[in-house]
C-alpha atoms as a PDB file:
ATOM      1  CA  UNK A   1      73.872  71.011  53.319  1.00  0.00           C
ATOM      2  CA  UNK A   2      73.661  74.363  52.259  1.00  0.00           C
ATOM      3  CA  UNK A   3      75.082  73.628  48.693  1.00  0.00           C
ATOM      4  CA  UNK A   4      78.190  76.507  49.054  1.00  0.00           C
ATOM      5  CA  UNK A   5      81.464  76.091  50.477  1.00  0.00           C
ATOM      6  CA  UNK A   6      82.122  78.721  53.149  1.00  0.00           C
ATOM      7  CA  UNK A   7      85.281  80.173  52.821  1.00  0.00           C
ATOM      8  CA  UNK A   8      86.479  80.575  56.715  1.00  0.00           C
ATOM      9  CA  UNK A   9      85.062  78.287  59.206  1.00  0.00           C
ATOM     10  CA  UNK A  10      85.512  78.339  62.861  1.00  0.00           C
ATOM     11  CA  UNK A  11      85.353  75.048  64.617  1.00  0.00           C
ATOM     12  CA  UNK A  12      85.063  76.133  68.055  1.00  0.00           C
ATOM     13  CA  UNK A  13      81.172  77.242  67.126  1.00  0.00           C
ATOM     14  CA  UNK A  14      78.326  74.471  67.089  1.00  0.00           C
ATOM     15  CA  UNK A  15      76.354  74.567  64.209  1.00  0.00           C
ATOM     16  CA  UNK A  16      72.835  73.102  62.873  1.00  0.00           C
ATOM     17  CA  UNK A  17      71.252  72.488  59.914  1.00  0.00           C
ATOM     18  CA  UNK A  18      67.894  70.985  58.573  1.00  0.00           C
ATOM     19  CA  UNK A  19      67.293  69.757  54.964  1.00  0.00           C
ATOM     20  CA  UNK A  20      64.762  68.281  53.325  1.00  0.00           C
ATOM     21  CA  UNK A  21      65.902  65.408  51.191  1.00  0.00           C
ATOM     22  CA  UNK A  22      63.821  62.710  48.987  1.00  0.00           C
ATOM     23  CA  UNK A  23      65.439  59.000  49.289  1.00  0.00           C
ATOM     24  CA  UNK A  24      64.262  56.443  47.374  1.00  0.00           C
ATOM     25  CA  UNK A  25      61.451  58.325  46.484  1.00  0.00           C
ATOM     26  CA  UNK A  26      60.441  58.846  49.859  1.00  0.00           C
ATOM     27  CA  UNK A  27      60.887  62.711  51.583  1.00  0.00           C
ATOM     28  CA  UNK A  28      62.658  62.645  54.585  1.00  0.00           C
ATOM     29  CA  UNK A  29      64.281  65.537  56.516  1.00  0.00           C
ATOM     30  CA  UNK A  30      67.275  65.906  58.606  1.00  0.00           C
ATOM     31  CA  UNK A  31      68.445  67.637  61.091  1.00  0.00           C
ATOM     32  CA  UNK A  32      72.182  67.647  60.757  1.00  0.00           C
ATOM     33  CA  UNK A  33      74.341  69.136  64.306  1.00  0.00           C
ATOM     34  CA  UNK A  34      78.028  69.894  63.643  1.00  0.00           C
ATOM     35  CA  UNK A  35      80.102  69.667  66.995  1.00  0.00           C
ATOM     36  CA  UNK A  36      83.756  69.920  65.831  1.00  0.00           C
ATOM     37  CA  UNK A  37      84.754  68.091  69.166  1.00  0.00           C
ATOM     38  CA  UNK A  38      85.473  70.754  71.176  1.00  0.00           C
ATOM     39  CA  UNK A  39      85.992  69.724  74.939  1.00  0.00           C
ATOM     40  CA  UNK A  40      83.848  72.811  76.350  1.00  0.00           C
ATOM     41  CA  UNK A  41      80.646  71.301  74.530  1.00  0.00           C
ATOM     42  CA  UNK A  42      81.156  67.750  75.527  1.00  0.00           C
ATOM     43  CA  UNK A  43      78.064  68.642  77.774  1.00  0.00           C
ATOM     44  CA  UNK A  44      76.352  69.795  74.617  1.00  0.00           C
ATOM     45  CA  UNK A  45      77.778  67.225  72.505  1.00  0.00           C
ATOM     46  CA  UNK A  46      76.489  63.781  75.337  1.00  0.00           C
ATOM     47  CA  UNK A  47      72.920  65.278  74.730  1.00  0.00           C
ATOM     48  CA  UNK A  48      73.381  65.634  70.855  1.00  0.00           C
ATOM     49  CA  UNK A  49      74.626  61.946  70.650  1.00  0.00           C
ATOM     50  CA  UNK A  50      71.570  60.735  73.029  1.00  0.00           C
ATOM     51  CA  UNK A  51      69.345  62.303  70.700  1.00  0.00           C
ATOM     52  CA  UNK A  52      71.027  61.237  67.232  1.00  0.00           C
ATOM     53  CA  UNK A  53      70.288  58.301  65.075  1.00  0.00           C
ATOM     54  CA  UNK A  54      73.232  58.815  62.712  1.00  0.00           C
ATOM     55  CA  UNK A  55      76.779  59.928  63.624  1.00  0.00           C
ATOM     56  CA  UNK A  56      79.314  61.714  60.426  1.00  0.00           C
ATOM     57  CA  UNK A  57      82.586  60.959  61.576  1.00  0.00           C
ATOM     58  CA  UNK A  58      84.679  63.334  59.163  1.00  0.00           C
ATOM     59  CA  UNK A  59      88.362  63.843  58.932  1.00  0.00           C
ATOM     60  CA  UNK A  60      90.332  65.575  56.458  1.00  0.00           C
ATOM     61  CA  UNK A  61      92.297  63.967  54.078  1.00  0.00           C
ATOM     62  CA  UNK A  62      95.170  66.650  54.372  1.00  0.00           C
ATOM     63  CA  UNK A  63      95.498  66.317  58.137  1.00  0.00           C
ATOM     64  CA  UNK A  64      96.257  62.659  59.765  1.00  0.00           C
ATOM     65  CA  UNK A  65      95.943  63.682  63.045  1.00  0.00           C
ATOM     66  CA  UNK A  66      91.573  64.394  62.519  1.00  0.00           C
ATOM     67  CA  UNK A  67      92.019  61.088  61.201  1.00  0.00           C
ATOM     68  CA  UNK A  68      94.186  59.830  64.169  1.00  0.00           C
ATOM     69  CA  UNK A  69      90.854  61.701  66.160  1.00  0.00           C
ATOM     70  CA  UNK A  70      88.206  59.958  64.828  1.00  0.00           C
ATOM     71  CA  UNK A  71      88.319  56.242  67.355  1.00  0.00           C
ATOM     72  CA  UNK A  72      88.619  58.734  70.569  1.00  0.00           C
ATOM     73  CA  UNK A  73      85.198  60.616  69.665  1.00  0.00           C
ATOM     74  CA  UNK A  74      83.267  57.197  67.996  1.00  0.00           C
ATOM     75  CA  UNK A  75      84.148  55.415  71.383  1.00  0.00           C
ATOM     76  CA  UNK A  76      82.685  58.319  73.225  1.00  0.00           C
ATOM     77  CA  UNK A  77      79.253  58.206  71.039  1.00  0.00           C
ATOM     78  CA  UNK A  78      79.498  54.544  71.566  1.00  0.00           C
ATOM     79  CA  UNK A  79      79.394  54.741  75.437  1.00  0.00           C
ATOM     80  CA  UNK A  80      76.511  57.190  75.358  1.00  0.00           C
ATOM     81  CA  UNK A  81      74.630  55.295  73.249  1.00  0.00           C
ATOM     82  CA  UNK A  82      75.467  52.481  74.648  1.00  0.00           C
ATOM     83  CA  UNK A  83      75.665  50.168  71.980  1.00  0.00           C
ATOM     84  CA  UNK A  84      76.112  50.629  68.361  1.00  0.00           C
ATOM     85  CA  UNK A  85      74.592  53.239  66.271  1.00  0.00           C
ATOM     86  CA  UNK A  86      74.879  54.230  62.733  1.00  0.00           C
ATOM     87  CA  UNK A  87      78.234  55.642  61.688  1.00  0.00           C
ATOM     88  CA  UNK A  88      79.515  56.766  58.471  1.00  0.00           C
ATOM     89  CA  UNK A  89      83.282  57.543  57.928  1.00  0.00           C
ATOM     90  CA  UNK A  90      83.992  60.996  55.821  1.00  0.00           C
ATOM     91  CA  UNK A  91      87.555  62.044  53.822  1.00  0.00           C
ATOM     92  CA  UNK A  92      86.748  65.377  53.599  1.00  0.00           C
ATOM     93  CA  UNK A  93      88.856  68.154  51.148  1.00  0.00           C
ATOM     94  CA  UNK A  94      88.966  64.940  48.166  1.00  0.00           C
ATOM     95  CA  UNK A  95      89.671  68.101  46.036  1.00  0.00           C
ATOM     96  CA  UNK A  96      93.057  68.907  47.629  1.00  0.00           C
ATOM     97  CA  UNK A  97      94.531  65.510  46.372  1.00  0.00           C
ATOM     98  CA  UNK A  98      97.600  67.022  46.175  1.00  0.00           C
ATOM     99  CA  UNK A  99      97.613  68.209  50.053  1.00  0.00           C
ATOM    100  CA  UNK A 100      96.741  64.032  50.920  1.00  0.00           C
ATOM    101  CA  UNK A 101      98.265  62.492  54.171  1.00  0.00           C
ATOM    102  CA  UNK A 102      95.690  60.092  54.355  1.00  0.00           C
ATOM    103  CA  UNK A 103      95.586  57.444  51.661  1.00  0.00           C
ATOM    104  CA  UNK A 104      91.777  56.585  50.623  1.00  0.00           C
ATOM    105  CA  UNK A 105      93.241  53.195  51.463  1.00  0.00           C
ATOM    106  CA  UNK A 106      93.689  53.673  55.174  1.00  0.00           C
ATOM    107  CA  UNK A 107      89.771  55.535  55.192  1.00  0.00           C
ATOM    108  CA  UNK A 108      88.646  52.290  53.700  1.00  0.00           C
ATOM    109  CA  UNK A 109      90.601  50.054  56.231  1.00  0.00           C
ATOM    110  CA  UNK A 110      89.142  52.358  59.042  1.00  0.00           C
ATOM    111  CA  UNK A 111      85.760  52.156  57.909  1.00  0.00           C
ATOM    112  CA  UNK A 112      85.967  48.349  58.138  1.00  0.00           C
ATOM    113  CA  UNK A 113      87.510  47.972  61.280  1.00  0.00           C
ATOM    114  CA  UNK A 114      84.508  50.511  62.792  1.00  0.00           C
ATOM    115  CA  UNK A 115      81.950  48.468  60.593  1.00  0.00           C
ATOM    116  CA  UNK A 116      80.365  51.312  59.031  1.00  0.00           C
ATOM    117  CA  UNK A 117      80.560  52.600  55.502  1.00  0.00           C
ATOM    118  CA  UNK A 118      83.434  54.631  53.625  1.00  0.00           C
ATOM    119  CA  UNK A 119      82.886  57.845  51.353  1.00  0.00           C
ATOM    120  CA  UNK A 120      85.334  60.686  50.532  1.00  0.00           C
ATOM    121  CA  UNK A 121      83.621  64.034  49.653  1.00  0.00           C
ATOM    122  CA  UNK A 122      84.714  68.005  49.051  1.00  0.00           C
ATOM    123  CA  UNK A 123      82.373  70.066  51.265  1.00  0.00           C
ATOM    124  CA  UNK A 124      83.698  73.114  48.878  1.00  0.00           C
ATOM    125  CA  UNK A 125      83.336  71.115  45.464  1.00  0.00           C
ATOM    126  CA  UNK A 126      80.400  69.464  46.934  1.00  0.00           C
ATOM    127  CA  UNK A 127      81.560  65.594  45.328  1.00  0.00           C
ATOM    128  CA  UNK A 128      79.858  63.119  47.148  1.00  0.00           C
ATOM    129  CA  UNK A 129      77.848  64.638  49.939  1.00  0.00           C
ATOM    130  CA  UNK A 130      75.031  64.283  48.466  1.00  0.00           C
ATOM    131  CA  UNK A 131      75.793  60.475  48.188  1.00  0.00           C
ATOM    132  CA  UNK A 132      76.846  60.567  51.783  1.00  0.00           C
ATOM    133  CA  UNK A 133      73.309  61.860  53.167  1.00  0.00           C
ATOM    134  CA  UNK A 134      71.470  59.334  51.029  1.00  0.00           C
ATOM    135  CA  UNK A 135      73.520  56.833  51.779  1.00  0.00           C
ATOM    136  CA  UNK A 136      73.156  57.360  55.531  1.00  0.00           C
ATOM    137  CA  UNK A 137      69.556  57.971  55.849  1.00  0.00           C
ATOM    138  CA  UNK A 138      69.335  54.367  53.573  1.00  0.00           C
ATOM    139  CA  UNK A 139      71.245  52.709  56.660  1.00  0.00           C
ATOM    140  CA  UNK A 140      69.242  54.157  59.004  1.00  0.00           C
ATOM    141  CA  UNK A 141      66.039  52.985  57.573  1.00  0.00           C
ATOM    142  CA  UNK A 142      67.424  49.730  56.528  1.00  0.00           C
ATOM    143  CA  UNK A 143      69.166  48.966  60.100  1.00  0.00           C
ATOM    144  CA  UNK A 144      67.028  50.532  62.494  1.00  0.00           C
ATOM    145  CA  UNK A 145      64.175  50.492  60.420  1.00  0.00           C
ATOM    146  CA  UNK A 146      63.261  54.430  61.167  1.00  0.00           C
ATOM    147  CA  UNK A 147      61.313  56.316  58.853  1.00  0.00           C
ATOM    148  CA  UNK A 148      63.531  59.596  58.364  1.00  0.00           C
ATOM    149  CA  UNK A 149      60.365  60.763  56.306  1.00  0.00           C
ATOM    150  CA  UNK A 150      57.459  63.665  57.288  1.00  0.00           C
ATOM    151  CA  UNK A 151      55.319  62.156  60.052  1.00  0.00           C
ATOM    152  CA  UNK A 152      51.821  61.678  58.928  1.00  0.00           C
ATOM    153  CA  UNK A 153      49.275  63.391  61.315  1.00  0.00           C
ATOM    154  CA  UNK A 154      48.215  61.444  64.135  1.00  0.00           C
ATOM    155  CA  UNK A 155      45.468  58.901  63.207  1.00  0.00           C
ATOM    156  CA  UNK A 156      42.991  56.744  65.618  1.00  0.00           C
ATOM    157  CA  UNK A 157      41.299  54.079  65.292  1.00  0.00           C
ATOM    158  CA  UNK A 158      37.827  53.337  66.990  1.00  0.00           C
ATOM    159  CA  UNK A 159      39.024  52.733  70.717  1.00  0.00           C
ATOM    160  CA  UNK A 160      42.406  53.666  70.337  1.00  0.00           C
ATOM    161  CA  UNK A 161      44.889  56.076  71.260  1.00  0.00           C
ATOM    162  CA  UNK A 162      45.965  58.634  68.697  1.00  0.00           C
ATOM    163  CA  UNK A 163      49.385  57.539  67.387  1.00  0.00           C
ATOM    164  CA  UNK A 164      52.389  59.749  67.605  1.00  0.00           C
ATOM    165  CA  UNK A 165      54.315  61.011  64.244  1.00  0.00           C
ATOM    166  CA  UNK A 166      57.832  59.687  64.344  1.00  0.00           C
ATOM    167  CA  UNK A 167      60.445  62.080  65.196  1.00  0.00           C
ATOM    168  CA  UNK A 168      62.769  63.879  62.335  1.00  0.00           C
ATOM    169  CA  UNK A 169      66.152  61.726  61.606  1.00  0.00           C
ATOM    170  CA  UNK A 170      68.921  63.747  63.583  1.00  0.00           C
ATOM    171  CA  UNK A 171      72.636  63.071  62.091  1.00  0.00           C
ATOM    172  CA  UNK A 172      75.421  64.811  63.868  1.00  0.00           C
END
């Protein structure tokens, strides 16, 4: 999001970004909540998911058991959403090939069996996460047919009620 790796990172902190992007020629923004899956936010985390229209499930290639995680953490979206939102399924570190425990393969097989679509990216090379926001804010428009863009101000018509701008697409 921010277009630099950072070189520690602690998990156990929540973090938040926004970003403006332009998709398909449209502007859209996104507000993009970073959980880590900590137990003492799952408080936190049921609100986030309520809220959220697209859901980043990331593991890292060099560790199988984030990827072993990821079904415990997309059925628990799944039951507070209660139904099926928009997932994406992340290989992240793509540039530490030669740390890989997960085969691309099995992040492919994965990403079929959850229905959703499959990308591997480097968060410190940044490969592919540009790709992955587009590509996620392109499902969310196509599937749930939300417009991730700047909300026009609120128009009327003769005898109407002002209309509401849409809200901002939240991905966590």
């Amino acid at each position: 999001m921010t277009r630099h790796s950072l070189e520690t990172y602690d998990p156990t902190i929540e973090d938040a970004y926004r970003k403006q992007l332009v998709v398909d020629n449209r502007m859209c923004f996104v507000e993009v909540i970073d959980t880590a899956g900590q137990e003492e936010y799952a408080t936190l985390r049921d609100q986030w998911v309520r809220e959220g229209q697209g859901f980043i499930l990331v593991y890292s290639i060099a560790s199988r058991s984030t990827f072993e995680r990821l079904d415990i953490f997309r059925q628990s979206m799944r039951r507070v959403k209660r139904g099926d939102p928009i997932f994406m399924l992340v290989g992240n570190k793509c540039d530490k090939t030669y740390e890989r425990e997960v085969s691309k393969e099995e992040g492919a097989a994965l990403a079929r069996q959850f229905g959703c679509e499959f990308i591997e990216t480097s968060a410190k090379t940044a490969t592919n996460v540009e790709r992955l926001f587009t590509n996620l804010v392109r499902s969310l428009r196509e599937t749930r047919h939300i417009d991730v863009g700047p909300a026009p101000p609120p128009t009327k018509t003769k005898d109407e009620k002002p209309k509401l701008p849409k809200k901002p697409c939240i991905i966590m």
